[in-house]
PDB file of N, CA and C in Angstrom:
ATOM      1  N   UNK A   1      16.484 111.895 201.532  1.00  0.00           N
ATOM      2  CA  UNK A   1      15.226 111.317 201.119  1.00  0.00           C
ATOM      3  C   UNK A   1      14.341 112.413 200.547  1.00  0.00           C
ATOM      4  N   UNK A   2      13.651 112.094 199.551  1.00  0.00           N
ATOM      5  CA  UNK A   2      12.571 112.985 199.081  1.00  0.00           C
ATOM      6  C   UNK A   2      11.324 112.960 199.962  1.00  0.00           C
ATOM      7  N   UNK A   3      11.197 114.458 200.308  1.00  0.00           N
ATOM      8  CA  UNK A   3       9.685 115.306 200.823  1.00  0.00           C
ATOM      9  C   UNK A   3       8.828 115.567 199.828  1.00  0.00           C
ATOM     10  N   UNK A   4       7.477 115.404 200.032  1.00  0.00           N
ATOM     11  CA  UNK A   4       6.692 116.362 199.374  1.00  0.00           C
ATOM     12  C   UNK A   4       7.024 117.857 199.956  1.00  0.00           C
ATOM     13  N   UNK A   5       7.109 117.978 198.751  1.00  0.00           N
ATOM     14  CA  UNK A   5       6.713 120.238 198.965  1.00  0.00           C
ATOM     15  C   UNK A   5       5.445 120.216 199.124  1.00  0.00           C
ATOM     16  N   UNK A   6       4.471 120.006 198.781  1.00  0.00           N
ATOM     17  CA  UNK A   6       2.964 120.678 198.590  1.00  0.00           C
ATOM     18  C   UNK A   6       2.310 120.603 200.421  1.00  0.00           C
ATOM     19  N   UNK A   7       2.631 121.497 201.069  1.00  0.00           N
ATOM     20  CA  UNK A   7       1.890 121.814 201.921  1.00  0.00           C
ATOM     21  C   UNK A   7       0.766 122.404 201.834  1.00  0.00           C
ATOM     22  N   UNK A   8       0.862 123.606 201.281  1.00  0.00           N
ATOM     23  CA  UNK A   8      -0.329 124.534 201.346  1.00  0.00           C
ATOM     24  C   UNK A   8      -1.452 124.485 200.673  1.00  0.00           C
ATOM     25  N   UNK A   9      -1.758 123.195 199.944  1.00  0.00           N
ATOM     26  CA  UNK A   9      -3.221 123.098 198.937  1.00  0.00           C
ATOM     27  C   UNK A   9      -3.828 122.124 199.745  1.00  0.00           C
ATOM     28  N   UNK A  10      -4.851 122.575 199.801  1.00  0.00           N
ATOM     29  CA  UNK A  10      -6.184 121.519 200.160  1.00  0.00           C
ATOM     30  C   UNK A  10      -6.641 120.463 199.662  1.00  0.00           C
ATOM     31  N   UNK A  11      -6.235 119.976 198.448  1.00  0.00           N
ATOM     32  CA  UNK A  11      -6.641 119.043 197.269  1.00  0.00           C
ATOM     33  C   UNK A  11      -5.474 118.218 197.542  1.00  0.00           C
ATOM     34  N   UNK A  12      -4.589 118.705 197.907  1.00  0.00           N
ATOM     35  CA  UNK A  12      -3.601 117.528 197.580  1.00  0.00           C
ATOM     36  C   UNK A  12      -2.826 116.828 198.806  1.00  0.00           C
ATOM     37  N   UNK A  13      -4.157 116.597 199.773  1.00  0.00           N
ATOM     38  CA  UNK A  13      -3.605 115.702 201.073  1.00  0.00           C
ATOM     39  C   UNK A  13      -3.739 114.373 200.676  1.00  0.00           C
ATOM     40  N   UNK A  14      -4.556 113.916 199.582  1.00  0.00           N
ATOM     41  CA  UNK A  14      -4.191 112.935 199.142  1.00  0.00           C
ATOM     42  C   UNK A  14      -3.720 112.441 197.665  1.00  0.00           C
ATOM     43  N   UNK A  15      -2.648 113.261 197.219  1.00  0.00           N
ATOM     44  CA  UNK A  15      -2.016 112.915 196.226  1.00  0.00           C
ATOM     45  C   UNK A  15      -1.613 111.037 195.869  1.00  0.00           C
ATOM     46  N   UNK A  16      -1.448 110.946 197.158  1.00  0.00           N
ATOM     47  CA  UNK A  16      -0.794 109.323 197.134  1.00  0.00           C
ATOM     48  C   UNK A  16      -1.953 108.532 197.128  1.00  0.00           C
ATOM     49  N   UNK A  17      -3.444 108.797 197.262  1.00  0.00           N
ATOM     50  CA  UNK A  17      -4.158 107.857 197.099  1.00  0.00           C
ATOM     51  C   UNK A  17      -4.889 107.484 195.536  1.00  0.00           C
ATOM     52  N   UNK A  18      -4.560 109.150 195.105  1.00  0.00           N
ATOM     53  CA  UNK A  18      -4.746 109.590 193.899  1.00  0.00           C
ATOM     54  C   UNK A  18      -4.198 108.550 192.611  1.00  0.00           C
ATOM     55  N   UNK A  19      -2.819 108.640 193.214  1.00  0.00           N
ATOM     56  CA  UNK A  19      -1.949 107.967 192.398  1.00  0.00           C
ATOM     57  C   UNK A  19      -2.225 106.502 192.403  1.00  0.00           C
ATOM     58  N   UNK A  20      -2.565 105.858 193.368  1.00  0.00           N
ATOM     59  CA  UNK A  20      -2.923 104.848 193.748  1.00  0.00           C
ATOM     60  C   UNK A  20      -4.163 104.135 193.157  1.00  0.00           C
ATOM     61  N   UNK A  21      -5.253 105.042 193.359  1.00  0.00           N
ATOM     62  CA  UNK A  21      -6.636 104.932 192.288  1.00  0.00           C
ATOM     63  C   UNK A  21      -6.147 104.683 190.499  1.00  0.00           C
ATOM     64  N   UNK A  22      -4.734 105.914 190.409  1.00  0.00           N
ATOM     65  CA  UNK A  22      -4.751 105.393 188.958  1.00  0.00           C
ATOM     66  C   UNK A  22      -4.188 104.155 188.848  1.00  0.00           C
ATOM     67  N   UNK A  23      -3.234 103.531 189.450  1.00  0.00           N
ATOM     68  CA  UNK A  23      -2.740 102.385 189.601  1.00  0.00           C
ATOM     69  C   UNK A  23      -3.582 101.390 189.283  1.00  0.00           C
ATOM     70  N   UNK A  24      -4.560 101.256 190.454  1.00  0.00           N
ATOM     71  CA  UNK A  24      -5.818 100.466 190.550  1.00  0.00           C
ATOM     72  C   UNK A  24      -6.708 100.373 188.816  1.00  0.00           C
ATOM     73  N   UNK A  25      -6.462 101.554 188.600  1.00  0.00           N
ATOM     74  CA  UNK A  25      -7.752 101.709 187.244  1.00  0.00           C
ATOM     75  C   UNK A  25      -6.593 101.063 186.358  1.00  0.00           C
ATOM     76  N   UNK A  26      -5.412 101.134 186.266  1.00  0.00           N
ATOM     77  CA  UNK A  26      -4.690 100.739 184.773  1.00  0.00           C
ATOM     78  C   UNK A  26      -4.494  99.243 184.759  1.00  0.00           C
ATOM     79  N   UNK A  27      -4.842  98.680 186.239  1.00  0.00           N
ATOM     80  CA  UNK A  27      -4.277  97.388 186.320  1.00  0.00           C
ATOM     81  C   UNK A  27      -5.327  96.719 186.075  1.00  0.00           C
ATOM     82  N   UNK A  28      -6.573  97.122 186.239  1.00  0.00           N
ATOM     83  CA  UNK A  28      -7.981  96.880 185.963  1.00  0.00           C
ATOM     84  C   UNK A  28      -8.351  97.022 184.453  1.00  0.00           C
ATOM     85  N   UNK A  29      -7.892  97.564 183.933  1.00  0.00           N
ATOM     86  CA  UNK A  29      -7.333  97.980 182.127  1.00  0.00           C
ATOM     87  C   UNK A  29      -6.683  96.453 181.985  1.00  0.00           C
ATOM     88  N   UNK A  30      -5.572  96.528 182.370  1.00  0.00           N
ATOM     89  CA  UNK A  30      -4.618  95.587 181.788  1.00  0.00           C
ATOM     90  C   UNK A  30      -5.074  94.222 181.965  1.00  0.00           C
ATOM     91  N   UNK A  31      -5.673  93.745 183.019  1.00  0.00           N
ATOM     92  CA  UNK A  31      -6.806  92.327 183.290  1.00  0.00           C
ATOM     93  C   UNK A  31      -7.753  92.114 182.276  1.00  0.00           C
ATOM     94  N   UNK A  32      -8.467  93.164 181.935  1.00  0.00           N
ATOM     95  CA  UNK A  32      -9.362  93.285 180.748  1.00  0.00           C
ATOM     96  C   UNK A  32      -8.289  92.943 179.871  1.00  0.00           C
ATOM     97  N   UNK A  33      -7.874  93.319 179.311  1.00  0.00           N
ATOM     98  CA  UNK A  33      -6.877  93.168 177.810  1.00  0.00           C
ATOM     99  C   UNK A  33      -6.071  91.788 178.359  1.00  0.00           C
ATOM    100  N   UNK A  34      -5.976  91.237 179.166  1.00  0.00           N
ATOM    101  CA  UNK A  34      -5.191  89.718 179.221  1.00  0.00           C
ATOM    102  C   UNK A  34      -6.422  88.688 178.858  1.00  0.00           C
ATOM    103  N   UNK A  35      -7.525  88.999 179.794  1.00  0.00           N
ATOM    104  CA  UNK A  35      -8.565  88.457 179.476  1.00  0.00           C
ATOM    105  C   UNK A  35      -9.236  88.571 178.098  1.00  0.00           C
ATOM    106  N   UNK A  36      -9.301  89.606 177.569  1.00  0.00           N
ATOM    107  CA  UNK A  36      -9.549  90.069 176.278  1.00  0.00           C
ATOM    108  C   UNK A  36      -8.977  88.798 175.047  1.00  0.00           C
ATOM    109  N   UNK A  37      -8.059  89.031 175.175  1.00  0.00           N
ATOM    110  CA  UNK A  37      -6.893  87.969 174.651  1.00  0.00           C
ATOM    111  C   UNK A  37      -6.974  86.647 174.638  1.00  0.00           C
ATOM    112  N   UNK A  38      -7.083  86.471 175.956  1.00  0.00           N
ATOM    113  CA  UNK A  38      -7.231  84.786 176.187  1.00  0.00           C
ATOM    114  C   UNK A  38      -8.276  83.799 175.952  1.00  0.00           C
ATOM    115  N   UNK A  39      -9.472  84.749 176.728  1.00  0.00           N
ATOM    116  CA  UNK A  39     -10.691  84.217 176.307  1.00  0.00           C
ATOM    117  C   UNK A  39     -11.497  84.919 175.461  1.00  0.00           C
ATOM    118  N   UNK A  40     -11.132  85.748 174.349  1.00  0.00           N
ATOM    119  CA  UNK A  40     -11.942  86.101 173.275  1.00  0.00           C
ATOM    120  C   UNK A  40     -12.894  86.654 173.386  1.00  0.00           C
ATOM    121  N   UNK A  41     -12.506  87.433 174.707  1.00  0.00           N
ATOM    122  CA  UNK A  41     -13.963  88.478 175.427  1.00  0.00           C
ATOM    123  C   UNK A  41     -13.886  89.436 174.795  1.00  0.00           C
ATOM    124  N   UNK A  42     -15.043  90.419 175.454  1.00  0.00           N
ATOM    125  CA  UNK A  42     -14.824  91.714 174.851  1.00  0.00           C
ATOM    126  C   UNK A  42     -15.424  93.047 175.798  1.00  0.00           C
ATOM    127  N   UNK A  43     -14.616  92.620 177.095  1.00  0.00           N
ATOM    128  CA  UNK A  43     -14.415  93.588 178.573  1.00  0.00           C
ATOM    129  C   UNK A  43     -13.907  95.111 177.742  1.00  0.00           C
ATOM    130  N   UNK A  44     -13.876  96.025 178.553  1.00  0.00           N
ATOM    131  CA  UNK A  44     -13.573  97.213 178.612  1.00  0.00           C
ATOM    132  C   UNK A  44     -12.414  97.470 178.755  1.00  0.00           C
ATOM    133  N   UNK A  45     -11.839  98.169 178.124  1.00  0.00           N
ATOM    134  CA  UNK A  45     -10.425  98.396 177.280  1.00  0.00           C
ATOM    135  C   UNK A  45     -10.107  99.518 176.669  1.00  0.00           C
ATOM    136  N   UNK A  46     -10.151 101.072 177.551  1.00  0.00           N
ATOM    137  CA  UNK A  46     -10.046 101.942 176.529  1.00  0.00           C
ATOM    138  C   UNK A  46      -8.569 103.062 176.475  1.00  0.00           C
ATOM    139  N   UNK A  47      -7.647 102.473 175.250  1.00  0.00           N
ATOM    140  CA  UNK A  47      -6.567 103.256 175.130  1.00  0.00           C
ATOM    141  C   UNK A  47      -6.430 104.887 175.459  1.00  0.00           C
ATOM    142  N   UNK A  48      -7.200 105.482 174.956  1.00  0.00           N
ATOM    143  CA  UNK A  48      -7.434 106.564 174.979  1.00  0.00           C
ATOM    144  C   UNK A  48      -7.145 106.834 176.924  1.00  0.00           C
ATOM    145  N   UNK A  49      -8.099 106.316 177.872  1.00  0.00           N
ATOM    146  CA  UNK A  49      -7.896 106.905 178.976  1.00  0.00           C
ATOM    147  C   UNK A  49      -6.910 106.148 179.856  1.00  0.00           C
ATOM    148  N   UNK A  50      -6.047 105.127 178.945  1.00  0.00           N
ATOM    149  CA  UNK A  50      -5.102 104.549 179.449  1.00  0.00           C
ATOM    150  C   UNK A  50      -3.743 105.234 179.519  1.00  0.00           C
ATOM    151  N   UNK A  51      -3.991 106.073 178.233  1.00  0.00           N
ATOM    152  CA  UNK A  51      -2.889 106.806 177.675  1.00  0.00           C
ATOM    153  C   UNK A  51      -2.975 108.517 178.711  1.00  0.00           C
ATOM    154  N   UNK A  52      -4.260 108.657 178.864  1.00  0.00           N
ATOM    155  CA  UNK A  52      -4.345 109.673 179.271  1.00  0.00           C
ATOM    156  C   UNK A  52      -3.682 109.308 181.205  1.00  0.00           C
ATOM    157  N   UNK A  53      -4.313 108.510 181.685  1.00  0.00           N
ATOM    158  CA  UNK A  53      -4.098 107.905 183.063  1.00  0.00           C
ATOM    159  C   UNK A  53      -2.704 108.262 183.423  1.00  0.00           C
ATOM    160  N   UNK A  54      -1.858 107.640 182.211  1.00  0.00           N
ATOM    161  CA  UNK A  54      -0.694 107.375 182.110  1.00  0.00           C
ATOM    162  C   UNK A  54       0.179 109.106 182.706  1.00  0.00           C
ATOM    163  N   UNK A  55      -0.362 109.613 181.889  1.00  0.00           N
ATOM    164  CA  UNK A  55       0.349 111.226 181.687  1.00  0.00           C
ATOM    165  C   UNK A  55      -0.291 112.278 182.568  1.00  0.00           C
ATOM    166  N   UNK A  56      -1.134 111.775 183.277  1.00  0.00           N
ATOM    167  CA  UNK A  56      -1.234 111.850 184.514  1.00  0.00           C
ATOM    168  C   UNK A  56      -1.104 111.985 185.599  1.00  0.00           C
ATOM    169  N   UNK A  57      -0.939 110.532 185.847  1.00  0.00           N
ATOM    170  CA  UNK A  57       0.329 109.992 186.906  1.00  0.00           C
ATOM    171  C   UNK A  57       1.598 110.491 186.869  1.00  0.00           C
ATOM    172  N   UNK A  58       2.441 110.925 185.874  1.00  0.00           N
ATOM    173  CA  UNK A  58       3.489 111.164 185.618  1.00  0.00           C
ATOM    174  C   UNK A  58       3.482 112.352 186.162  1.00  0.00           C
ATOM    175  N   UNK A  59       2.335 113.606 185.660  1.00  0.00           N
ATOM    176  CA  UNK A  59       2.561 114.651 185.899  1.00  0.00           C
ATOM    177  C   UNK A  59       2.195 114.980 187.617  1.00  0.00           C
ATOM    178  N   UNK A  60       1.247 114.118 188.307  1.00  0.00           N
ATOM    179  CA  UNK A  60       1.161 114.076 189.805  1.00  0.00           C
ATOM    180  C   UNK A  60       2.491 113.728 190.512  1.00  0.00           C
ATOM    181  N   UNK A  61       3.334 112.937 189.741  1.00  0.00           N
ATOM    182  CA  UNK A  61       4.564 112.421 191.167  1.00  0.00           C
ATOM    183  C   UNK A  61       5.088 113.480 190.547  1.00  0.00           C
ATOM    184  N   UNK A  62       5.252 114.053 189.463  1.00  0.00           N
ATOM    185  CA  UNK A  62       6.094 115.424 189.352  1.00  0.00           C
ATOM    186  C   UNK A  62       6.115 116.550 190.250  1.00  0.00           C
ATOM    187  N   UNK A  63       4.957 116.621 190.078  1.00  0.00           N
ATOM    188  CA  UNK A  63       4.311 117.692 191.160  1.00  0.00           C
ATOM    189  C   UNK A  63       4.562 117.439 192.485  1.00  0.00           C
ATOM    190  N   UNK A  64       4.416 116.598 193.185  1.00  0.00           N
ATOM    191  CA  UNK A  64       4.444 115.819 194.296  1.00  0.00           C
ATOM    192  C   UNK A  64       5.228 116.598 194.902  1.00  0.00           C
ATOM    193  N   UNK A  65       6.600 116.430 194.396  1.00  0.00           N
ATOM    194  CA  UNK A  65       7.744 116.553 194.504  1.00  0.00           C
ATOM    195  C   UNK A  65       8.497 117.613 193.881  1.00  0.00           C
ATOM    196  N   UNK A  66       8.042 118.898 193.275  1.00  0.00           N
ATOM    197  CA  UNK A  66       8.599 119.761 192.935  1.00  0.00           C
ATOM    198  C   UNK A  66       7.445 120.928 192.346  1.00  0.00           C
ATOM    199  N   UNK A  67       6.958 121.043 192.717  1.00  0.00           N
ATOM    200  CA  UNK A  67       5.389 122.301 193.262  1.00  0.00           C
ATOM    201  C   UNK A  67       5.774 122.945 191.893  1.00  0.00           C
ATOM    202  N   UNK A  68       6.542 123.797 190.930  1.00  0.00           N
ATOM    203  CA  UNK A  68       7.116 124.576 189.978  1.00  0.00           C
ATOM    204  C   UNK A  68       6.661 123.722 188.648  1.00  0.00           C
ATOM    205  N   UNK A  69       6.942 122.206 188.740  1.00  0.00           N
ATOM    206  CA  UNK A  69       7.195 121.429 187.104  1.00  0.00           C
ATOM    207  C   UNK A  69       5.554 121.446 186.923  1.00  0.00           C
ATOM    208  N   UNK A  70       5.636 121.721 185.816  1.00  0.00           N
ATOM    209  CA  UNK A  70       4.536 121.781 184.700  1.00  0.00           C
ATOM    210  C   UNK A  70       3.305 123.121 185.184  1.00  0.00           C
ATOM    211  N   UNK A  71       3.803 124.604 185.281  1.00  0.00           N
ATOM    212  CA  UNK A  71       3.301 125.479 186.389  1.00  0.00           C
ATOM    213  C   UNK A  71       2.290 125.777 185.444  1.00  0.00           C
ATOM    214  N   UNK A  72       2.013 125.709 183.787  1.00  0.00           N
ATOM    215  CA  UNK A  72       0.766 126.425 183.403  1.00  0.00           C
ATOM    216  C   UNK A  72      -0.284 125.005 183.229  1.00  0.00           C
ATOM    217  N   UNK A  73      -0.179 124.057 184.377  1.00  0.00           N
ATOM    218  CA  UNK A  73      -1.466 123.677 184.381  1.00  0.00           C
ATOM    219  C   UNK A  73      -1.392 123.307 185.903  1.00  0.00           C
ATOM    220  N   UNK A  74      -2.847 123.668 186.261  1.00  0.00           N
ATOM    221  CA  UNK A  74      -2.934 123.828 187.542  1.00  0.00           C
ATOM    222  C   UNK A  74      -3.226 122.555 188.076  1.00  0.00           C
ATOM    223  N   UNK A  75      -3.080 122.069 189.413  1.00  0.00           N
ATOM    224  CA  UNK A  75      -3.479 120.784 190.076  1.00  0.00           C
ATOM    225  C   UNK A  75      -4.488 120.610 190.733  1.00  0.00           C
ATOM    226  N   UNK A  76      -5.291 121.704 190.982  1.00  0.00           N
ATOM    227  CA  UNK A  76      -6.959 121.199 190.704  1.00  0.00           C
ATOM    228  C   UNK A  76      -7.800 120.777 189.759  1.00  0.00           C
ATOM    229  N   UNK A  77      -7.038 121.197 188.568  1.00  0.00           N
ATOM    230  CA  UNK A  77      -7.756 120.796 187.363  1.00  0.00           C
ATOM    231  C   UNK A  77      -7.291 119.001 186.678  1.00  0.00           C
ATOM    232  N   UNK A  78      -6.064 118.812 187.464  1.00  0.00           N
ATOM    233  CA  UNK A  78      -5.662 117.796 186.948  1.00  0.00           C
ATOM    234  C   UNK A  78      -6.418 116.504 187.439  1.00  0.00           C
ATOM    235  N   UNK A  79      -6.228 116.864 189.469  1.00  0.00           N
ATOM    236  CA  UNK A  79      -7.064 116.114 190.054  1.00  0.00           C
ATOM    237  C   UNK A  79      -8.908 115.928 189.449  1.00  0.00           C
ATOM    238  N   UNK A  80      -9.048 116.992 189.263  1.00  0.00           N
ATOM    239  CA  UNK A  80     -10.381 116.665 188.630  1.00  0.00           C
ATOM    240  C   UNK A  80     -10.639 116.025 187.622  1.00  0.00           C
ATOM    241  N   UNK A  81      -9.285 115.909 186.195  1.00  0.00           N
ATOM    242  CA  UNK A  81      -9.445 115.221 185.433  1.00  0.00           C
ATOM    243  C   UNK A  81      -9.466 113.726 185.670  1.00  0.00           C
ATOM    244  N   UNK A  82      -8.368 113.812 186.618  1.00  0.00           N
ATOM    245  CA  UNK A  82      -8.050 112.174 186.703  1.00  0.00           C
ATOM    246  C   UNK A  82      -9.759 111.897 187.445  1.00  0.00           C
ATOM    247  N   UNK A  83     -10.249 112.368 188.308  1.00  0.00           N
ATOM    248  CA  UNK A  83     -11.300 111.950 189.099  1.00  0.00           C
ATOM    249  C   UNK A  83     -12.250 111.430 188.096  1.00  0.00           C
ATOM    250  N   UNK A  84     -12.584 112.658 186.562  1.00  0.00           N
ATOM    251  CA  UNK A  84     -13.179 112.081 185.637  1.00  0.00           C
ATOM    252  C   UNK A  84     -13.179 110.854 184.878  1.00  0.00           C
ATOM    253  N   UNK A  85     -11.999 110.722 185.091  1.00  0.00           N
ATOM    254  CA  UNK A  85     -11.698 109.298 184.252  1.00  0.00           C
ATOM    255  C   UNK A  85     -11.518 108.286 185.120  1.00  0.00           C
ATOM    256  N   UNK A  86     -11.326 108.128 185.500  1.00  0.00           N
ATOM    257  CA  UNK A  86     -11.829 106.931 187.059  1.00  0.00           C
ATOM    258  C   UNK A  86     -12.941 106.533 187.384  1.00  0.00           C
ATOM    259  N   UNK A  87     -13.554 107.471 186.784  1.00  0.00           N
ATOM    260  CA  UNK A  87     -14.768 106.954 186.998  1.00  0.00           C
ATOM    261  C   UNK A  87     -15.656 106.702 185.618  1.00  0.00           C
ATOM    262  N   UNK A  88     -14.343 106.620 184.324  1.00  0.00           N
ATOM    263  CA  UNK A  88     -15.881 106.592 183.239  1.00  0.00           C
ATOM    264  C   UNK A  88     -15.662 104.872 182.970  1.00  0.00           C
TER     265      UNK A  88
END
């Protein structure tokens, strides 16, 4: 079974809720854009931090799970990004 490696950082005791928040935000994206659609609204919908969310996430379960992949960007800075966009 897969472990997290990341013991030793302070930021990342909650990686999994992290991931989870982005979950929450893309699915909250994607309701907008069904709704968008259906009823000819015009909710909040923005590709840009959908795309970004996206590559994200990807690069957090990377990390998760192998402390080395993607080493010239750091995971305080990432967490902070995602934090930024979660909240715009």
């Amino acid at each position: 079974m897969l472990q997290s490696k990341i013991g030793h950082c302070n930021d990342c005791a909650h990686i999994d809720d992290l991931i989870s928040s982005i979950d929450k935000k893309l699915l909250y994206y994607g309701k907008n854009q069904l709704n968008n659609i259906k009823f000819l609204a015009s909710l909040d919908y923005n590709k840009e931090n959908i795309g970004l969310l996206i590559k994200y996430k990807y690069i957090l379960n990377h990390k998760l799970f192998n402390p080395s992949y993607c080493c010239e960007i750091n995971l305080s800075s990432i967490i902070s990004r995602v934090k930024v966009l979660l909240n715009k």
